[in-house]
Structure formats: C-alpha cells, structure tokens
PDB file of N, CA and C in Angstrom:
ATOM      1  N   UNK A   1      73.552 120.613  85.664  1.00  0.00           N
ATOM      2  CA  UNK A   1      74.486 119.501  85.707  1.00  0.00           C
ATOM      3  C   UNK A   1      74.652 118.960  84.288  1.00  0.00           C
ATOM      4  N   UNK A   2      75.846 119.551  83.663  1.00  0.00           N
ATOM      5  CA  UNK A   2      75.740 119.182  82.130  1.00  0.00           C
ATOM      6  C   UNK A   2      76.403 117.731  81.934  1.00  0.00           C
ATOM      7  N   UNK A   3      76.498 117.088  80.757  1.00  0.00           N
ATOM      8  CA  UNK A   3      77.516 116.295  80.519  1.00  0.00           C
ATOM      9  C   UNK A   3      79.053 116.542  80.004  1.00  0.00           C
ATOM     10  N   UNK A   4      79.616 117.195  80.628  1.00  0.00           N
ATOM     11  CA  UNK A   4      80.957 117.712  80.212  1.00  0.00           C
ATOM     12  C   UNK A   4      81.723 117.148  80.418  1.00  0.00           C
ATOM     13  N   UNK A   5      81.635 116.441  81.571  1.00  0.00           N
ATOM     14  CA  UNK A   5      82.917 115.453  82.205  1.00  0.00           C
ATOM     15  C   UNK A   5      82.609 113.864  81.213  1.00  0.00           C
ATOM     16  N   UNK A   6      83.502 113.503  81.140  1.00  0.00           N
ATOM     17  CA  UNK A   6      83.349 112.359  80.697  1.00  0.00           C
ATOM     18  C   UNK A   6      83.101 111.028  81.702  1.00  0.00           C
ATOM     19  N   UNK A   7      83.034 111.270  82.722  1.00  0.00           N
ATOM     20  CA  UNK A   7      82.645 110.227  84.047  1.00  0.00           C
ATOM     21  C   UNK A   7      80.799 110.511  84.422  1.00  0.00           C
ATOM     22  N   UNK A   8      80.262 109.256  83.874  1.00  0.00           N
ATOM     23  CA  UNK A   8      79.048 109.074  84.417  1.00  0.00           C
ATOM     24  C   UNK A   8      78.188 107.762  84.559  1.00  0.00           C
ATOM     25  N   UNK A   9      76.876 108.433  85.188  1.00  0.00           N
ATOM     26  CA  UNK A   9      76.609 106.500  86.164  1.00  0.00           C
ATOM     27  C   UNK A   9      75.543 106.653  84.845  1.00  0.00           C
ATOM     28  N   UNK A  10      75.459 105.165  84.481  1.00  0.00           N
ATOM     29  CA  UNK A  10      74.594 104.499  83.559  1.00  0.00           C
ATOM     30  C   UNK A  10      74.416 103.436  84.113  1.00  0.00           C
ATOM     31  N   UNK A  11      72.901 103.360  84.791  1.00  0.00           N
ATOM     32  CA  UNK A  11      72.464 102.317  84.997  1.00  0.00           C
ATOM     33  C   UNK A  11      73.090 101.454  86.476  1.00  0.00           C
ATOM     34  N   UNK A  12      73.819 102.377  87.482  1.00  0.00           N
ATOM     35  CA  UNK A  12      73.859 101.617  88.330  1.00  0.00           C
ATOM     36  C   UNK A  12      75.547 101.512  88.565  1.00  0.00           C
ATOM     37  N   UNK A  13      75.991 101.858  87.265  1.00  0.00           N
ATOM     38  CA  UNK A  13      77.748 101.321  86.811  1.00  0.00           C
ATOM     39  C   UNK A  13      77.921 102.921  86.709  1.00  0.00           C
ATOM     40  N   UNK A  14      79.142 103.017  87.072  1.00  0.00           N
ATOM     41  CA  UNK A  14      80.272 104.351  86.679  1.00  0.00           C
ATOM     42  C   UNK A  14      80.949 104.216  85.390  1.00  0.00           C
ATOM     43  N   UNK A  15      80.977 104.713  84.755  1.00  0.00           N
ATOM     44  CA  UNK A  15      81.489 104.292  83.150  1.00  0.00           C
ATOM     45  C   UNK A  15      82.617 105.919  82.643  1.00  0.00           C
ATOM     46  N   UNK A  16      83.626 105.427  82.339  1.00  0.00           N
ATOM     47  CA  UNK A  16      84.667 106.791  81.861  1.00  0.00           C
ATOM     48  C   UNK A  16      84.416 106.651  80.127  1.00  0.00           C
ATOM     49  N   UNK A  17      84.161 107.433  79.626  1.00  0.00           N
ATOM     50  CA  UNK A  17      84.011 107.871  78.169  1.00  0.00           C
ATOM     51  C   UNK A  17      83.131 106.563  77.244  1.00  0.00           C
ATOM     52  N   UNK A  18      82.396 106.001  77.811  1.00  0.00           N
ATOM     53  CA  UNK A  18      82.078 104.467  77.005  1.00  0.00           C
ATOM     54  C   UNK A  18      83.015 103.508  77.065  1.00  0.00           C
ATOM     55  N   UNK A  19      84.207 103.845  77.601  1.00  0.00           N
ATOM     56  CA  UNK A  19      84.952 102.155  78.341  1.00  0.00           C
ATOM     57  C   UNK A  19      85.038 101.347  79.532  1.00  0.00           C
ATOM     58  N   UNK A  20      85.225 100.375  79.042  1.00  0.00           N
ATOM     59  CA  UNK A  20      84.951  99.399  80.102  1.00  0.00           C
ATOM     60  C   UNK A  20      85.513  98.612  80.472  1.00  0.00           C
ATOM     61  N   UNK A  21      86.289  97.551  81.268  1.00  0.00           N
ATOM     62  CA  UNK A  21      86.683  96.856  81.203  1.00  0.00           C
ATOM     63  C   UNK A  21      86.276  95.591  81.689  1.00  0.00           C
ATOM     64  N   UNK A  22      86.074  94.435  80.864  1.00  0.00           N
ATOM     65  CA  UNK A  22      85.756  93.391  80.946  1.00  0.00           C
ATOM     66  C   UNK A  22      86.016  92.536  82.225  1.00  0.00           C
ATOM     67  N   UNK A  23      85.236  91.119  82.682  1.00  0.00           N
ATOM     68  CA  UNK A  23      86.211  90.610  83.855  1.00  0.00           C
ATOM     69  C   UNK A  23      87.186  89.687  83.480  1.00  0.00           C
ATOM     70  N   UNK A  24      87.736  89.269  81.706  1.00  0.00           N
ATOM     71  CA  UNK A  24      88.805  88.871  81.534  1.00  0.00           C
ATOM     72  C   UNK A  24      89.784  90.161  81.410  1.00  0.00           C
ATOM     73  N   UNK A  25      89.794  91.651  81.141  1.00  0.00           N
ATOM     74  CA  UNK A  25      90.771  92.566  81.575  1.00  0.00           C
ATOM     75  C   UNK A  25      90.838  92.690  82.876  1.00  0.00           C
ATOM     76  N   UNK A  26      89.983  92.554  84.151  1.00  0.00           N
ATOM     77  CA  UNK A  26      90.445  92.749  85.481  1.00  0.00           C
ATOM     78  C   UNK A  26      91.457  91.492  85.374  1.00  0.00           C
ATOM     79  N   UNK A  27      91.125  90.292  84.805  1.00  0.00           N
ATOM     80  CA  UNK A  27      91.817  89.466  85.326  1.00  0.00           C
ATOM     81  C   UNK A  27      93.325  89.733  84.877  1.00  0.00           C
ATOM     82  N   UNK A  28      93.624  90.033  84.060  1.00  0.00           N
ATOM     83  CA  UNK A  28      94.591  90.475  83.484  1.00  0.00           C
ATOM     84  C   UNK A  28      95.467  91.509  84.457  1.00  0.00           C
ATOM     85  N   UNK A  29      94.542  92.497  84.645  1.00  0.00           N
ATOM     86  CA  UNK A  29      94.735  93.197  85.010  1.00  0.00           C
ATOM     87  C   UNK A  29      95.581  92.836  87.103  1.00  0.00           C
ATOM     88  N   UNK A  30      94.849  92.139  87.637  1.00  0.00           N
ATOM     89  CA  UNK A  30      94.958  92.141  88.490  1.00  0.00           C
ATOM     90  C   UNK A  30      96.330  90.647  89.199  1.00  0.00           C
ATOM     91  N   UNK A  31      96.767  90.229  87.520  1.00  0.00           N
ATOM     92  CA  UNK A  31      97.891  89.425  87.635  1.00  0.00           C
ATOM     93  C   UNK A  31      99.021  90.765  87.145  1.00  0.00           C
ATOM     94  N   UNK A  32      99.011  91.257  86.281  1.00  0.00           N
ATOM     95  CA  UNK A  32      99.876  92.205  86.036  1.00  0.00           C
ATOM     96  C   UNK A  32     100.385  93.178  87.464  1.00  0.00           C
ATOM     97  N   UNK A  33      99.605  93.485  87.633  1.00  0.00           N
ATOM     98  CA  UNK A  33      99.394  94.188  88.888  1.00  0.00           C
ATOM     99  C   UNK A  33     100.356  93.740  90.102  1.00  0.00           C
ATOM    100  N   UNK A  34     100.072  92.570  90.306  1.00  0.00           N
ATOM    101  CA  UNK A  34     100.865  91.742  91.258  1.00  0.00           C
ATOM    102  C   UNK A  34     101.998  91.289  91.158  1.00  0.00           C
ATOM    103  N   UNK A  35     102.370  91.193  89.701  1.00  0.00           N
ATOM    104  CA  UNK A  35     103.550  90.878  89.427  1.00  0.00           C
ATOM    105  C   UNK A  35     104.658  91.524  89.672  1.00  0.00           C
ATOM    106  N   UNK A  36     104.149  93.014  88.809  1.00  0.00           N
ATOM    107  CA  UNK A  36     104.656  94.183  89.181  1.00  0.00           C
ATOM    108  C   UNK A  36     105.692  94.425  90.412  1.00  0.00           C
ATOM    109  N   UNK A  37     104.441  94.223  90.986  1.00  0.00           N
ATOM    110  CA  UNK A  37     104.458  94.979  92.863  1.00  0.00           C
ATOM    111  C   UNK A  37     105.663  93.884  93.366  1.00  0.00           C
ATOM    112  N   UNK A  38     105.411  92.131  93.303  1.00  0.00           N
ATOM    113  CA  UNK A  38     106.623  91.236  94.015  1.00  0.00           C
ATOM    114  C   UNK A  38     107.744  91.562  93.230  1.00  0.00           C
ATOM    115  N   UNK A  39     107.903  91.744  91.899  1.00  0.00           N
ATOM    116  CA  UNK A  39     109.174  91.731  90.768  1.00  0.00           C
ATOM    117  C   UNK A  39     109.706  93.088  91.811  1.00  0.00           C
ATOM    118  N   UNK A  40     108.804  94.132  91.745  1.00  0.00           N
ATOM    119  CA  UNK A  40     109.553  95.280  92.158  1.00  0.00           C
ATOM    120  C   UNK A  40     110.398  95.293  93.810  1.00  0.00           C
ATOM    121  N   UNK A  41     109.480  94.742  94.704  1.00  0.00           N
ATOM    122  CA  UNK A  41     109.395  94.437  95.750  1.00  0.00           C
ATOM    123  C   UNK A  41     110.770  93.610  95.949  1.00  0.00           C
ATOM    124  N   UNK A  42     110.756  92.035  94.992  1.00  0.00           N
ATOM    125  CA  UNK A  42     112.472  91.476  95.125  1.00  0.00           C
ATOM    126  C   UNK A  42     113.683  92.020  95.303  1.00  0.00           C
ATOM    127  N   UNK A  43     113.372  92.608  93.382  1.00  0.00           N
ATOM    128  CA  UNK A  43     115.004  93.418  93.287  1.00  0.00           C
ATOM    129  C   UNK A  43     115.196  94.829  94.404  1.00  0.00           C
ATOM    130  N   UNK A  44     114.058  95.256  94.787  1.00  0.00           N
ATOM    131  CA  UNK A  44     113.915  96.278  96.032  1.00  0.00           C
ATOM    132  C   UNK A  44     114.886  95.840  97.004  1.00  0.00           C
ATOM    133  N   UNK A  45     114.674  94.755  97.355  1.00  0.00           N
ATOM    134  CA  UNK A  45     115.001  93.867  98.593  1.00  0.00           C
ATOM    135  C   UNK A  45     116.603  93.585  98.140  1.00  0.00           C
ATOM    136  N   UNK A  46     116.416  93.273  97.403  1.00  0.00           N
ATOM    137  CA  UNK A  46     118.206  92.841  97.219  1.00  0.00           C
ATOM    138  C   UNK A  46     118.871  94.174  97.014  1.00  0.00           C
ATOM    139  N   UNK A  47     118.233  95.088  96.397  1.00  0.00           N
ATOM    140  CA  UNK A  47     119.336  95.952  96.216  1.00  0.00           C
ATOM    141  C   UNK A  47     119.632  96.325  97.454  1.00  0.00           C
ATOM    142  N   UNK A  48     118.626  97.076  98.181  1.00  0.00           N
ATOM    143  CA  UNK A  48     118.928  97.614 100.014  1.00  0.00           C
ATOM    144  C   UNK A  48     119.698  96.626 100.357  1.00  0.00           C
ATOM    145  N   UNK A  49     119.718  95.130 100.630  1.00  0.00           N
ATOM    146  CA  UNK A  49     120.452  94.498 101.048  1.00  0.00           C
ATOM    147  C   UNK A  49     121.872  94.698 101.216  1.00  0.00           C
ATOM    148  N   UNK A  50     122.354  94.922  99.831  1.00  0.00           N
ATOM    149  CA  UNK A  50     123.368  94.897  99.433  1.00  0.00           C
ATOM    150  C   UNK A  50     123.797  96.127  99.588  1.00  0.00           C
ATOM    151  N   UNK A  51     123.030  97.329  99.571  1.00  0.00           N
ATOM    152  CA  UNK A  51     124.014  98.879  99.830  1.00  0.00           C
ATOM    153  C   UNK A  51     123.143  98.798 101.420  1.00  0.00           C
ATOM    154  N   UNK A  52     122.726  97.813 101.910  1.00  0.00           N
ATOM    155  CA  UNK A  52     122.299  97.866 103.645  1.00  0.00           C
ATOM    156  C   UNK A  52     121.557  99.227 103.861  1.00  0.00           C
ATOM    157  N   UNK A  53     120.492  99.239 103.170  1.00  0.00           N
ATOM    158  CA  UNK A  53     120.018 101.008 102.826  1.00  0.00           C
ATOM    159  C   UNK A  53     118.343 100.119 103.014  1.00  0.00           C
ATOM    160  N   UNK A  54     117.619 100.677 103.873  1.00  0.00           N
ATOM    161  CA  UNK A  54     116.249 100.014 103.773  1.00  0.00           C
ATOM    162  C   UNK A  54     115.405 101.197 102.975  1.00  0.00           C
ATOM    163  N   UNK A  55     116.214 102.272 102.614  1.00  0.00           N
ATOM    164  CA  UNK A  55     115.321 103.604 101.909  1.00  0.00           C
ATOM    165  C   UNK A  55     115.438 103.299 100.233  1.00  0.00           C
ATOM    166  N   UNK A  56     116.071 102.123 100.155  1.00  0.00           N
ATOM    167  CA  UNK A  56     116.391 101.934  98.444  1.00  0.00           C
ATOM    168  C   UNK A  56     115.140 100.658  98.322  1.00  0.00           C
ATOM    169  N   UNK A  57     114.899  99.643  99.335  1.00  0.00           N
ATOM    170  CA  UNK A  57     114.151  99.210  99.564  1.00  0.00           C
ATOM    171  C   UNK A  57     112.667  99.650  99.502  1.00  0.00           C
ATOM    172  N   UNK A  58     111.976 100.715  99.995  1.00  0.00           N
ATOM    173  CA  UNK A  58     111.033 101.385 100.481  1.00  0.00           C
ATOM    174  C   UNK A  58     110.515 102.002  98.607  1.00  0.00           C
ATOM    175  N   UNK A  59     111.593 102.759  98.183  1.00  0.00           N
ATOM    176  CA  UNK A  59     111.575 103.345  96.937  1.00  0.00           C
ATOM    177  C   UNK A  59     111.510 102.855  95.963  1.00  0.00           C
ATOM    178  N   UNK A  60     111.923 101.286  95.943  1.00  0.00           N
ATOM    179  CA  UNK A  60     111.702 100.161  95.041  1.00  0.00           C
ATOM    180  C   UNK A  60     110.174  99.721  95.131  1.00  0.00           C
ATOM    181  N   UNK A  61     109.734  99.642  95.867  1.00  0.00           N
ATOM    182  CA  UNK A  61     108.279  99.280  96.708  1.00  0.00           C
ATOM    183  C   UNK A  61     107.351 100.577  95.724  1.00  0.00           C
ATOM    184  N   UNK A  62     107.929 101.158  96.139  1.00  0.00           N
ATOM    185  CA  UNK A  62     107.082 103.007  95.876  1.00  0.00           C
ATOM    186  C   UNK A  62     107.193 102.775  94.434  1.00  0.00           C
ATOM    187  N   UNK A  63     107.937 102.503  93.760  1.00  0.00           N
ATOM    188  CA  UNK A  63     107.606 102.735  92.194  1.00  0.00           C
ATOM    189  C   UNK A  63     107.284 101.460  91.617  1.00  0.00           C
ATOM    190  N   UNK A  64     107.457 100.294  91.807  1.00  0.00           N
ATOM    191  CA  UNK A  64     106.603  99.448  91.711  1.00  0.00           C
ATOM    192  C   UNK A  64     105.461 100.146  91.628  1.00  0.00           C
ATOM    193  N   UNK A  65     104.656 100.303  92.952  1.00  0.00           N
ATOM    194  CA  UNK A  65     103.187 100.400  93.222  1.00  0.00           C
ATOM    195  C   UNK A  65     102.711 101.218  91.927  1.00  0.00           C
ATOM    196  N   UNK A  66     103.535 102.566  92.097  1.00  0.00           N
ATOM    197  CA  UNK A  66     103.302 103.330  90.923  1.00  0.00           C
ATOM    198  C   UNK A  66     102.859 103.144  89.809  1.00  0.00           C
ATOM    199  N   UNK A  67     104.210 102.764  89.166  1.00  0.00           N
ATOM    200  CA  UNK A  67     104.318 101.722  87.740  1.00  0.00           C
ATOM    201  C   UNK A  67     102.888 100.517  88.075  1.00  0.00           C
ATOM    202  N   UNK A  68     102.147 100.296  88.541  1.00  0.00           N
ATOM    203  CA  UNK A  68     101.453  98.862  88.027  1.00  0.00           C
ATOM    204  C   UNK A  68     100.275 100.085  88.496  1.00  0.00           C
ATOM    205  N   UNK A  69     100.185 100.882  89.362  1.00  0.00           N
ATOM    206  CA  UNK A  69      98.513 101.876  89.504  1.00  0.00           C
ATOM    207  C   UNK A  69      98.752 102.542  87.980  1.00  0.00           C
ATOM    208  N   UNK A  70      99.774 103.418  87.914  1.00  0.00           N
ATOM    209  CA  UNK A  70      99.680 103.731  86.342  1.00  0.00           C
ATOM    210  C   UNK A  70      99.035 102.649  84.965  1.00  0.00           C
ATOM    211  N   UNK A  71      99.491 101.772  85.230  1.00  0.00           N
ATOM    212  CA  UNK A  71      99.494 100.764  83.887  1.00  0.00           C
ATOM    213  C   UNK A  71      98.214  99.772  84.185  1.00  0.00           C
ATOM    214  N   UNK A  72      97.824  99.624  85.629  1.00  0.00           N
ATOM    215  CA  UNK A  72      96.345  98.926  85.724  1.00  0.00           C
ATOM    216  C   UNK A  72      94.746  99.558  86.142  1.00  0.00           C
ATOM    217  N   UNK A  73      94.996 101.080  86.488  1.00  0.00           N
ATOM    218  CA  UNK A  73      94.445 101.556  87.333  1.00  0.00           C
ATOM    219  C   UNK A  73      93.216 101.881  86.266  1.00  0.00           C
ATOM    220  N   UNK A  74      93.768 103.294  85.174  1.00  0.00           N
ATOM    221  CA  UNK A  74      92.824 103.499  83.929  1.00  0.00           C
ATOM    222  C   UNK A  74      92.158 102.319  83.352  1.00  0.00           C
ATOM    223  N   UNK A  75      91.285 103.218  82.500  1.00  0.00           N
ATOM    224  CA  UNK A  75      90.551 101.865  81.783  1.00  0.00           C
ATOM    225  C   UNK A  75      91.117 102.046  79.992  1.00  0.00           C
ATOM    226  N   UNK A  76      92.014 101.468  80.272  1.00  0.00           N
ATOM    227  CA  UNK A  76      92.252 100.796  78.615  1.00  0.00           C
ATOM    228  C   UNK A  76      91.946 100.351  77.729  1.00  0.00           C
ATOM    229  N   UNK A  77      91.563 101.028  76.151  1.00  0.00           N
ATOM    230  CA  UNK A  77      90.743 100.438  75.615  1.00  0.00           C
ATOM    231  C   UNK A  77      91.337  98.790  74.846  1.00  0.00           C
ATOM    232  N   UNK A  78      92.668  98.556  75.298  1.00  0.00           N
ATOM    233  CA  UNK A  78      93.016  97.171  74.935  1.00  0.00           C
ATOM    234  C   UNK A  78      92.484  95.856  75.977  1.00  0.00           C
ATOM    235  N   UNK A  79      92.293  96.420  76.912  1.00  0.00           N
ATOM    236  CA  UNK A  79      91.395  95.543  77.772  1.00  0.00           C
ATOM    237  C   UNK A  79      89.673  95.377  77.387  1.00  0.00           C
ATOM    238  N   UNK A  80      89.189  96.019  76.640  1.00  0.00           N
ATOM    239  CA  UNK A  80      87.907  95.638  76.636  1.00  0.00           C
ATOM    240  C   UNK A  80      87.292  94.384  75.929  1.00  0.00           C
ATOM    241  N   UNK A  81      86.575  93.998  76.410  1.00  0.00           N
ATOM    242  CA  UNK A  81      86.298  92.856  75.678  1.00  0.00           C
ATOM    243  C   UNK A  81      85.729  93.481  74.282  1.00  0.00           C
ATOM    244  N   UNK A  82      85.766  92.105  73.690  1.00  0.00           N
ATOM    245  CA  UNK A  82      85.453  92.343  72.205  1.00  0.00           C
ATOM    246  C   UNK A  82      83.930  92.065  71.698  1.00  0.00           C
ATOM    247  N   UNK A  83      83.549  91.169  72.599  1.00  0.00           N
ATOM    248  CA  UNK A  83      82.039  90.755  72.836  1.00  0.00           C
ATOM    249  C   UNK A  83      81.416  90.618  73.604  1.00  0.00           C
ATOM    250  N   UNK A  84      80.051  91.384  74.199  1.00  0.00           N
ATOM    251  CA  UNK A  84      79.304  91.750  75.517  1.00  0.00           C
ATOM    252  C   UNK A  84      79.331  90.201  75.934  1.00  0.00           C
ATOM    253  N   UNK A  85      78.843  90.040  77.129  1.00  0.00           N
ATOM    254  CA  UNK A  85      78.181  88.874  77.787  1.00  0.00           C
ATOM    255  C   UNK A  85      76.620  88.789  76.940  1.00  0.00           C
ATOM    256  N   UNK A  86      76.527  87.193  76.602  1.00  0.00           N
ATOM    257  CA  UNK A  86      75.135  87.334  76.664  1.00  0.00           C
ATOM    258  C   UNK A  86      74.064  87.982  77.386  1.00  0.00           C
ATOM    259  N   UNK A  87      74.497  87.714  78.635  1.00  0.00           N
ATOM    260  CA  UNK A  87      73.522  88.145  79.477  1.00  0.00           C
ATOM    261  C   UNK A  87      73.445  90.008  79.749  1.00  0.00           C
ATOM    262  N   UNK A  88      74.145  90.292  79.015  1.00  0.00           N
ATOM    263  CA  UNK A  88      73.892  92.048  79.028  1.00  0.00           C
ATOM    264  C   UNK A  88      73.240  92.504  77.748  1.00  0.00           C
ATOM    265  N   UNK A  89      72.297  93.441  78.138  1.00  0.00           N
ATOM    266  CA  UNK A  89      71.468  94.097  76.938  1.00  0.00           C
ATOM    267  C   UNK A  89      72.812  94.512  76.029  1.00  0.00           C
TER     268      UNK A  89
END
C-alpha cells in the first residue's frame, strides 16, 4: 500500500495533497454554495415560466448544482486558512 495517491488519513482526518480547508472556508464555502443553487434555481423558474417548459426549469436547477459542486466541492488552496488554530499542534 504505497503512497501514490495523494488522498490520505492523518490522524483521524482525510487530507488531499496537504490541503485543507479551514472552518472560515467552509463557511464561505457553504454561503457560496447556496447562493449559487437559489440564483440558479430563480432565473430557472422564470425562464420555464415564461417558455411554460418545466425541462428548462429542471436544467437550470442541474447546472446550478453543478456549477457550485464544481467551485465548492474541491479543496482550494485559496480557502485555507493562513493560520492554524491555536489549539492544533
């Protein structure tokens, strides 16, 4: 079982290549996220409305989700914090 992959448990935590993301990047993360999804979700809604199509609706929904799992899902190294918690070695 070599180390080849870059996914491994240290200490209890799953860690991808030595990044991490902080709980001010979840937080970030998990407003972005949401925003995403209603912004996409609105204009979704109005557009079907308006061509009376609930599949333009559905597909608006669908790439939303997409677009914000793409852009929140990885771990980014602009999300990491810049300074551990005290309380971590």
């Amino acid at each position: 079982c070599g180390e080849s992959s870059s996914l491994f448990v240290q200490e209890g935590r799953v860690r991808m290549g030595g990044m991490h993301v902080d709980m001010d990047g979840q937080r970030i993360c998990e407003s972005l996220y949401q925003v995403i999804i209603v912004v996409f979700s609105a204009v979704g809604f109005i557009a079907g409305y308006f061509v009376e199509s609930f599949k333009v609706t559905v597909y608006a929904v669908l790439a939303g989700v997409a677009l914000a799992s793409l852009l929140c899902v990885p771990d980014w190294g602009i999300l990491r914090g810049k300074e551990t918690p005290s309380w971590l070695p």
